[in-house]
N, C-alpha and C. Protein backbone atom coordinates (compact mmCIF):
# COMPACT_ATOMS: atom_id res chain seq x y z
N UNK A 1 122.91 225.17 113.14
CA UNK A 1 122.87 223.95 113.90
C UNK A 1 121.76 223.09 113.36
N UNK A 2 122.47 221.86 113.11
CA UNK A 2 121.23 221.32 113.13
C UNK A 2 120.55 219.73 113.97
N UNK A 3 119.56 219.44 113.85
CA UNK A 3 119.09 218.90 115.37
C UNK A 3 118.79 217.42 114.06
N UNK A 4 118.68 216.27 114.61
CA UNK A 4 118.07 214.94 113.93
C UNK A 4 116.62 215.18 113.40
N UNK A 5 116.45 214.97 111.96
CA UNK A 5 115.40 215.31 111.37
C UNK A 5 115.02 216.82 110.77
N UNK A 6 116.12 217.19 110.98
CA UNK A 6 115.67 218.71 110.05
C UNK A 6 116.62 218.59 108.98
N UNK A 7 117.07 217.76 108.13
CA UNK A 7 117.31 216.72 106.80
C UNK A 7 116.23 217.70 105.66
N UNK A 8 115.15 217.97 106.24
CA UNK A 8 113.78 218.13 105.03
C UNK A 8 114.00 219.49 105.23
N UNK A 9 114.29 220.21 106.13
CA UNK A 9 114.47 221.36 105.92
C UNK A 9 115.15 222.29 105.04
N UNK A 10 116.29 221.36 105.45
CA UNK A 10 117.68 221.62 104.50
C UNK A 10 117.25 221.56 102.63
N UNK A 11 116.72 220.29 102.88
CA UNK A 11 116.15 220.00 101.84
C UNK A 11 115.37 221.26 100.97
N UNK A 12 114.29 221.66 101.97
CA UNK A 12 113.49 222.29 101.44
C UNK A 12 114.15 223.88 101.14
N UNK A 13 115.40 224.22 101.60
CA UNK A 13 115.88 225.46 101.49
C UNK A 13 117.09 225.42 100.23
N UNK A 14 116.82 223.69 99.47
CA UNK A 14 117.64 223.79 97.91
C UNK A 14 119.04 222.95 98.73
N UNK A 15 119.29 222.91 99.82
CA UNK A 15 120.70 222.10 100.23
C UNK A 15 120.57 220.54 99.83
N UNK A 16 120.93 220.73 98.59
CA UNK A 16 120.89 219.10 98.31
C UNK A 16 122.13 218.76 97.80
N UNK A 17 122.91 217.79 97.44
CA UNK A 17 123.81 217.24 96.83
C UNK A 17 124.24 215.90 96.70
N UNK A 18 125.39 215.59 96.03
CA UNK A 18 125.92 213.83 96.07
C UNK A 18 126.44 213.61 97.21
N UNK A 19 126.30 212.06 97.31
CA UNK A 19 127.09 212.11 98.95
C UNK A 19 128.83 211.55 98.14
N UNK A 20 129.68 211.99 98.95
CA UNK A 20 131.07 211.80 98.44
C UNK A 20 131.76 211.02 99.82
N UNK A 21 132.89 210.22 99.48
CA UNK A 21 133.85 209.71 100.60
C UNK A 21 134.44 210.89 100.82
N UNK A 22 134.57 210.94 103.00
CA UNK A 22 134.76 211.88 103.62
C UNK A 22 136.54 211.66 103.08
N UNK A 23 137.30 212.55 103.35
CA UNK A 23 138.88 212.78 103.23
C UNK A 23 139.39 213.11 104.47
N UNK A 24 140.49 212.10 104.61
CA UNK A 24 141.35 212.29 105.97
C UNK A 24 141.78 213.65 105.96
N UNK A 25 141.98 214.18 107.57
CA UNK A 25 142.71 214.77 107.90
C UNK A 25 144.79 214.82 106.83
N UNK A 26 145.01 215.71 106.49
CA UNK A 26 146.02 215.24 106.07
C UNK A 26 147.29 215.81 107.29
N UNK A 27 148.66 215.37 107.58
CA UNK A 27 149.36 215.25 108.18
C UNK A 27 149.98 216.72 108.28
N UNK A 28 149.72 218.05 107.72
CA UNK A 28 150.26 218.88 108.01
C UNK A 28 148.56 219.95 108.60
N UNK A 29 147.69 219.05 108.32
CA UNK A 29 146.44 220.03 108.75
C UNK A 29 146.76 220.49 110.27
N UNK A 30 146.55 221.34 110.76
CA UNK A 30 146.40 222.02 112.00
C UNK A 30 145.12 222.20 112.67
N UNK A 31 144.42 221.25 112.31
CA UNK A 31 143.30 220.68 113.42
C UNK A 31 143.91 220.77 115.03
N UNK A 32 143.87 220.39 114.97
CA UNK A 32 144.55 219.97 116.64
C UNK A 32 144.63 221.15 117.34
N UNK A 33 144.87 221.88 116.87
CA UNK A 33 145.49 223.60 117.52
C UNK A 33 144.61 223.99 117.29
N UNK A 34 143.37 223.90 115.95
CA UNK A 34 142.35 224.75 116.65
C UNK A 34 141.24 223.89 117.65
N UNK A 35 141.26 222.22 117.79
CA UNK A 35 140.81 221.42 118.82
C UNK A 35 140.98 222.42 120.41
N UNK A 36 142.43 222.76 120.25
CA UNK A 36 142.86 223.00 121.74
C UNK A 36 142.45 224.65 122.31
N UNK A 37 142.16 225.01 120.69
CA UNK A 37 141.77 227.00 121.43
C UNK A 37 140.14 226.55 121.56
N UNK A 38 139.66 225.98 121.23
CA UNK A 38 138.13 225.36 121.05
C UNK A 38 137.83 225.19 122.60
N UNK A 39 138.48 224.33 122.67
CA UNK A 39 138.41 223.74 124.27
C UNK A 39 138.82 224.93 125.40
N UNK A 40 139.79 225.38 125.38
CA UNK A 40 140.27 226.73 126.13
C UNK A 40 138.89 227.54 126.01
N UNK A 41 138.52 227.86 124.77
CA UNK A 41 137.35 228.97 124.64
C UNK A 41 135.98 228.23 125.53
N UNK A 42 135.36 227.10 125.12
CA UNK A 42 134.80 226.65 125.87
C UNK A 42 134.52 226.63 127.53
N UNK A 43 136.00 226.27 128.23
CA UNK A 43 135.73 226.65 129.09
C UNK A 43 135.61 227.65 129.60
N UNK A 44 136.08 228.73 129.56
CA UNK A 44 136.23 230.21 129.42
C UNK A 44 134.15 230.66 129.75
N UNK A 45 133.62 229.85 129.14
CA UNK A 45 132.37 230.10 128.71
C UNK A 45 131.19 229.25 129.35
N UNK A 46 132.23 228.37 130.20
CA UNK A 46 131.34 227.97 131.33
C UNK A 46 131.20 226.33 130.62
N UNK A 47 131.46 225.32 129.58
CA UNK A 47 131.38 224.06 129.04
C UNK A 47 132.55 223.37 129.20
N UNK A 48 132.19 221.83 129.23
CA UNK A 48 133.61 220.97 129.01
C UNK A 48 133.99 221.41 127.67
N UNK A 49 134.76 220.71 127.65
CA UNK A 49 135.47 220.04 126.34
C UNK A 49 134.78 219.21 125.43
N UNK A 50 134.92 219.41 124.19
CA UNK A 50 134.53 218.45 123.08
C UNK A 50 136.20 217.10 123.01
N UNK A 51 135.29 216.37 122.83
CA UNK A 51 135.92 215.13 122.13
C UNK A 51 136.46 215.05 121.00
N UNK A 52 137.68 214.72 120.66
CA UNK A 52 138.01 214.75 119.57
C UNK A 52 137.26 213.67 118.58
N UNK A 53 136.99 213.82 117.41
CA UNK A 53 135.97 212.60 116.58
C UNK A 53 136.42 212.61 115.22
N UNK A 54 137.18 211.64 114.94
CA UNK A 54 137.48 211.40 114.09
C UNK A 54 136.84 210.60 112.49
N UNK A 55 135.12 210.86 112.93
CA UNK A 55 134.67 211.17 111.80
C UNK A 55 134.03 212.15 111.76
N UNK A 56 133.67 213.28 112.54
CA UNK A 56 133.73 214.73 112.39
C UNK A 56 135.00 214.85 111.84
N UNK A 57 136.09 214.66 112.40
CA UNK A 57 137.30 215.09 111.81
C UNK A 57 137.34 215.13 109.97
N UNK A 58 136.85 213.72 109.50
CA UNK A 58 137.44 213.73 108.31
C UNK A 58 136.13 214.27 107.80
N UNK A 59 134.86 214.85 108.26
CA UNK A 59 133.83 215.55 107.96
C UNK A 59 134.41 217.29 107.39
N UNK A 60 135.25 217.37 108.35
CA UNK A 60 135.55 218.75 108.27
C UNK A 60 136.73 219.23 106.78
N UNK A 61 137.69 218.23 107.36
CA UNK A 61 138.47 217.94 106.63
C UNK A 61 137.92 217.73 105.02
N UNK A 62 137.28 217.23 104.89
CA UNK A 62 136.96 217.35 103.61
C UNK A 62 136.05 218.62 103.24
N UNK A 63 135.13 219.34 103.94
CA UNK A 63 134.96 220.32 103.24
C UNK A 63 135.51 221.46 103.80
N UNK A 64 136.88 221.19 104.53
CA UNK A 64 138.08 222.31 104.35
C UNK A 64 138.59 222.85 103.32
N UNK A 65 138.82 220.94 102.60
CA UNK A 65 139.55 221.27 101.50
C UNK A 65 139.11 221.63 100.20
N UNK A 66 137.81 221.02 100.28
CA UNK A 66 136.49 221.71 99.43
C UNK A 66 136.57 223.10 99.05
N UNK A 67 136.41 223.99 100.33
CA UNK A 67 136.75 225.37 100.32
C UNK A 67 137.92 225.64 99.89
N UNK A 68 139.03 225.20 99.91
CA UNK A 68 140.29 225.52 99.42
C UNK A 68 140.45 225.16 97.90
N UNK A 69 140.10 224.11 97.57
CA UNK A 69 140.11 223.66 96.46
C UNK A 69 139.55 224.59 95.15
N UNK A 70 138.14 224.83 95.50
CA UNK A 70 137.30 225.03 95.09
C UNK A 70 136.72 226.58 94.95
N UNK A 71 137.17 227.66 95.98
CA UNK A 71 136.32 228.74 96.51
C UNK A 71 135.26 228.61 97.28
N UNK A 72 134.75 227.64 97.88
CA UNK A 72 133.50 227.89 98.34
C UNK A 72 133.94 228.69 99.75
N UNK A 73 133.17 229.66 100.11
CA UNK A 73 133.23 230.09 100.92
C UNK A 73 131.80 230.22 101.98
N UNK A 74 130.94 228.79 102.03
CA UNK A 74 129.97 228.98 102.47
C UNK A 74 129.82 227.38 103.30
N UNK A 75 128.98 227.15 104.14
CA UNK A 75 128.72 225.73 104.84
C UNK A 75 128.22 224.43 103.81
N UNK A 76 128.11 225.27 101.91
CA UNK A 76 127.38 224.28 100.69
C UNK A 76 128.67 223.70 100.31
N UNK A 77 129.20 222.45 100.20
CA UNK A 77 130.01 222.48 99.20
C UNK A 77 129.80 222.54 98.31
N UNK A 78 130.79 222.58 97.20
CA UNK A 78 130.93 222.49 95.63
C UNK A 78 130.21 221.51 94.94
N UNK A 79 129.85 220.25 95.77
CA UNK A 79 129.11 219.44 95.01
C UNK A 79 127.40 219.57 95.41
N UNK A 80 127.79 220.74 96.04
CA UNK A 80 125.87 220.82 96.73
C UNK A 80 125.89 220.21 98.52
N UNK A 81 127.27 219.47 98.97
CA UNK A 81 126.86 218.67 100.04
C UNK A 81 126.51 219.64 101.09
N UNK A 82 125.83 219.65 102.11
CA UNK A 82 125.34 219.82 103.20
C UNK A 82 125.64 219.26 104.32
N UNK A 83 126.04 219.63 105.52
CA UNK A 83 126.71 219.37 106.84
C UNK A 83 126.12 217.99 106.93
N UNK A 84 124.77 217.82 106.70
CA UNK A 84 124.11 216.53 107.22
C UNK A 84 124.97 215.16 106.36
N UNK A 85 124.97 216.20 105.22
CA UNK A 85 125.33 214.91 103.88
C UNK A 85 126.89 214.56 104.55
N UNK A 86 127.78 215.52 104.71
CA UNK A 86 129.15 215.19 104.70
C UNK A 86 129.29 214.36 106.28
N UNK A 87 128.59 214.86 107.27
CA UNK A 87 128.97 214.03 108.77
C UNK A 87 128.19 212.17 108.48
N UNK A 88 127.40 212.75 107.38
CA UNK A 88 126.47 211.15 107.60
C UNK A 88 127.68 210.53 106.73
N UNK A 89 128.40 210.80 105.40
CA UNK A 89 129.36 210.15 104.56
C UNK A 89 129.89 209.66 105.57
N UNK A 90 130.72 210.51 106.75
CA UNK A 90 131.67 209.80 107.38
C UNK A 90 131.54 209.00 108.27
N UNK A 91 130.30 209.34 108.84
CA UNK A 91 130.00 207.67 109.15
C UNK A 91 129.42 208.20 111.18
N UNK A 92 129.23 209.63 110.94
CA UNK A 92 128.91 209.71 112.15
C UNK A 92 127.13 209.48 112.60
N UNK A 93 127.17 208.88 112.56
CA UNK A 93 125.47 208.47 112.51
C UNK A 93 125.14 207.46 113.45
N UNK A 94 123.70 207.18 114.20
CA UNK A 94 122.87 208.30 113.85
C UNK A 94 123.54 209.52 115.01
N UNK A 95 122.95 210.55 115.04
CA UNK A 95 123.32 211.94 115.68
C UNK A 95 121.76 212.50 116.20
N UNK A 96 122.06 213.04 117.49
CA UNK A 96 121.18 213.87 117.70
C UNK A 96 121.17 215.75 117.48
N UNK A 97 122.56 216.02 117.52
CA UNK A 97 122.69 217.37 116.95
C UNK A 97 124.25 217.43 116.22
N UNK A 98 124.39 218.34 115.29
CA UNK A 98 125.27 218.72 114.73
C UNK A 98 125.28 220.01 114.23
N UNK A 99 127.19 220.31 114.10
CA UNK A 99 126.58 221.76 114.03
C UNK A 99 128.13 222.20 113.28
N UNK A 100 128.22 223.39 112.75
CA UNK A 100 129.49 223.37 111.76
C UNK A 100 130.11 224.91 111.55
N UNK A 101 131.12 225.53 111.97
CA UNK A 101 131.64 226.41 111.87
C UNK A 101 132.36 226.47 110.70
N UNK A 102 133.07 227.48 109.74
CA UNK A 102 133.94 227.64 108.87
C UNK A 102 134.71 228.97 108.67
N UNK A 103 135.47 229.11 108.04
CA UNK A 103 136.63 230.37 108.33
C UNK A 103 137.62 230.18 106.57
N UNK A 104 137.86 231.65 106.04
CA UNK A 104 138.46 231.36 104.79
C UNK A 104 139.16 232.93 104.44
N UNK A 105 140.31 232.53 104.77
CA UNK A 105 140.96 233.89 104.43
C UNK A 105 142.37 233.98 103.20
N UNK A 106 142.52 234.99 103.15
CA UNK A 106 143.52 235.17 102.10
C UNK A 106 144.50 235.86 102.97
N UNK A 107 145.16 235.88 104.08
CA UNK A 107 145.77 236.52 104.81
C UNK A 107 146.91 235.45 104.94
N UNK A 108 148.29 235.90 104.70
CA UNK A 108 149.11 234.76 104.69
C UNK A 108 149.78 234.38 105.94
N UNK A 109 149.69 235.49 106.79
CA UNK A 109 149.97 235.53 108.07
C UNK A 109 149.16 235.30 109.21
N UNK A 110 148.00 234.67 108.69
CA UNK A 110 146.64 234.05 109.23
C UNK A 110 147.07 232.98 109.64
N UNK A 111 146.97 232.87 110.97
CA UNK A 111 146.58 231.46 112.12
C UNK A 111 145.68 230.95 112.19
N UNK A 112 145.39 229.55 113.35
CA UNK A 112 144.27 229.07 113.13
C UNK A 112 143.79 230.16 114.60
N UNK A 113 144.62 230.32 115.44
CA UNK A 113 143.65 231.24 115.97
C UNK A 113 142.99 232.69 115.90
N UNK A 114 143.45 232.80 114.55
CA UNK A 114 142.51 234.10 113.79
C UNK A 114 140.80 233.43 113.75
N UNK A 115 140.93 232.05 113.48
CA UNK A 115 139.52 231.94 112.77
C UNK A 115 138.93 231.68 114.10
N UNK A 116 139.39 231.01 115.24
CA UNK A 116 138.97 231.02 116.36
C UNK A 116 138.35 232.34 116.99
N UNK A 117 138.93 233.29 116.35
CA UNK A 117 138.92 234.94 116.98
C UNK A 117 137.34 235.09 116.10
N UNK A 118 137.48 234.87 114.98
CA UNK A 118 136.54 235.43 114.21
C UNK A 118 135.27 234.90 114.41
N UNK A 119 135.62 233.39 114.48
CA UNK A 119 134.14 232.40 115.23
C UNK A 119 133.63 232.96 116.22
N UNK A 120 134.13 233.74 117.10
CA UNK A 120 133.77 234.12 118.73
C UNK A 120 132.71 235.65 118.05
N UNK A 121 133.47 236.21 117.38
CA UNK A 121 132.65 237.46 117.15
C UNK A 121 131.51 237.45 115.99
N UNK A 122 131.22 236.09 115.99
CA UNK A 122 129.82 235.98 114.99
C UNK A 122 128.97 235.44 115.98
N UNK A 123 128.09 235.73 116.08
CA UNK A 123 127.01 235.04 116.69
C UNK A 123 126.71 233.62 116.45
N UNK A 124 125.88 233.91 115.22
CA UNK A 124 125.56 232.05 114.66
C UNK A 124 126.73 230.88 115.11
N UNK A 125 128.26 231.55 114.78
CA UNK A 125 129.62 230.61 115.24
C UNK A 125 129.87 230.22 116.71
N UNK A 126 129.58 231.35 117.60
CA UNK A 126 129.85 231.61 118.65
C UNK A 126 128.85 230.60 119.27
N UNK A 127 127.41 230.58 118.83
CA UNK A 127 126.72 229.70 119.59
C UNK A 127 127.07 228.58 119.40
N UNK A 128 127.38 227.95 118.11
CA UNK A 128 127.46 227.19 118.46
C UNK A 128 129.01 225.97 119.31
N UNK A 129 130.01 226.93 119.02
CA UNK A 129 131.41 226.95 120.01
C UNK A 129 130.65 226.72 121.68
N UNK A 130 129.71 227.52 122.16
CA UNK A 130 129.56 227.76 123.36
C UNK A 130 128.00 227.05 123.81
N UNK A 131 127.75 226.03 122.65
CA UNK A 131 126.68 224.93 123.31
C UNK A 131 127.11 224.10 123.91
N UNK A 132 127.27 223.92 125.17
CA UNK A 132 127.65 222.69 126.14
C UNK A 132 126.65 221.35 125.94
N UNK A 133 125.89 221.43 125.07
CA UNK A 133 125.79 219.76 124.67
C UNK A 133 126.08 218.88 123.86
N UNK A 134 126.76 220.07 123.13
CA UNK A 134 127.59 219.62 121.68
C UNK A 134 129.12 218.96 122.58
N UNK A 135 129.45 217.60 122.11
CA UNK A 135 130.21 216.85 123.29
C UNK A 135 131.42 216.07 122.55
N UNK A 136 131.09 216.29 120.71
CA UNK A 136 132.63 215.64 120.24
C UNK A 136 132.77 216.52 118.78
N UNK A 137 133.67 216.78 118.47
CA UNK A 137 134.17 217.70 117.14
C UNK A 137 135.29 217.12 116.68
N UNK A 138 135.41 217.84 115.34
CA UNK A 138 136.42 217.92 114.43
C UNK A 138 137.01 218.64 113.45
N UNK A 139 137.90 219.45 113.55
CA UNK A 139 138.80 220.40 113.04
C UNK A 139 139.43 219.54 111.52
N UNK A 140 139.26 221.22 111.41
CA UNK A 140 140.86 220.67 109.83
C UNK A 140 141.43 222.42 109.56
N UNK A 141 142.40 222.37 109.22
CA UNK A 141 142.72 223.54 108.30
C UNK A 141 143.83 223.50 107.59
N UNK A 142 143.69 223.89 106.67
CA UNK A 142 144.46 223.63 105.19
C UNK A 142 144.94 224.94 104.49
N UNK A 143 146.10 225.27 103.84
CA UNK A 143 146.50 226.32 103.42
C UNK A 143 146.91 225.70 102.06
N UNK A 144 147.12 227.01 101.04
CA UNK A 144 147.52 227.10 99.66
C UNK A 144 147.90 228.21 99.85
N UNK A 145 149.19 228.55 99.66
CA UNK A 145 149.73 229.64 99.91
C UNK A 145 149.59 230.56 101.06
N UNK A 146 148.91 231.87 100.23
CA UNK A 146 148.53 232.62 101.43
C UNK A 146 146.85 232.19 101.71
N UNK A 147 146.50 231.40 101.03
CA UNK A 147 144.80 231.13 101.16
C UNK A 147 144.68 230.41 102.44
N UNK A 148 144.04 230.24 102.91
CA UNK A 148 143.57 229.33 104.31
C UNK A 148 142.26 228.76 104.72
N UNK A 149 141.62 227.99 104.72
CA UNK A 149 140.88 227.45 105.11
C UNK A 149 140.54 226.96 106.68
N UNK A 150 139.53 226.79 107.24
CA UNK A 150 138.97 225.96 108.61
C UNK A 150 137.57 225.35 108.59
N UNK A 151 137.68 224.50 109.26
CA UNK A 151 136.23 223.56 109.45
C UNK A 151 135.92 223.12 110.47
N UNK A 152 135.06 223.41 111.14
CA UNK A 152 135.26 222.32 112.24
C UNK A 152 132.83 222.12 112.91
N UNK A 153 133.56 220.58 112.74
CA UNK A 153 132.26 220.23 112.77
C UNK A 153 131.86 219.03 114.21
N UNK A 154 130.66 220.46 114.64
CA UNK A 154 130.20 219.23 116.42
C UNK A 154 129.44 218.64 116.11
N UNK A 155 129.37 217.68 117.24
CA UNK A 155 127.81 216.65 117.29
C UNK A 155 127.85 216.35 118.75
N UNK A 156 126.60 215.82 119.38
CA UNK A 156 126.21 215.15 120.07
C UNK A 156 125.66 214.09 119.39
N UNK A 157 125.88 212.15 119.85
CA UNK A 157 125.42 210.75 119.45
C UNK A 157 124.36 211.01 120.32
């Protein structure tokens, strides 16, 4: 998670990169479905609902496809970007917190609510699914075959 102004942190732990134009959601992504187990889980856990945000959205969305594209299997993209770098590209700014889950399997029979399953049983994921001040997000998930990808990135303005 990260909070407004810990930019230098990131910094200081080598997360640096180019900033790139965020990428739409594309029309077969299955965002939405994991929007709606998000929200179900949430309440479950005692929080509203996140907002759907459609520049989180194309935040995610692009380093969904990053991960798919590419291999990355980590919150860095391929070009070095960093959660801060990719939500600020899209234009969600300024922010007081943000925060970014991800999911990457080779299972061809993998749903999006596998990664939902898997977010719940990590800690670091789980918290941040189950911070009730985190108040708008954005999903993506993208497949190549049997590969699969997820993203999904909160904020509080």
């Amino acid at each position: 998670m990260v909070t407004r102004g810990a930019a230098t942190a990131l910094v200081a732990m080598g997360i640096t990169g180019s900033m790139l134009t965020a990428v739409p959601a594309s029309a077969d992504d299955q965002g939405g479905a994991v929007l709606s187990e998000i929200n179900a889980t949430r309440a479950a856990n005692g929080c509203g609902p996140v907002s759907p945000n459609p520049q989180l959205t194309a935040s995610a969305a692009r380093h969904a496809r990053d991960m798919l594209d590419n291999g990355v299997q980590s919150h860095i993209g391929s070009d070095g970007s960093s959660l801060v770098q990719r939500v600020s590209d899209a234009g969600y700014t300024p922010y007081a917190q943000v925060g970014e889950i991800v999911y990457w399997t080779t299972d061809p029979r993998s749903a999006p609510g596998a990664a939902v399953t898997w977010w719940m049983n990590s800690p670091d994921h789980r918290a941040i699914i189950t911070d009730c001040a985190l108040t708008d997000a954005g999903f993506s998930v993208v497949r190549n075959g049997a590969e699969m990808t997820a993203a999904g990135d909160f904020g509080k303005k």
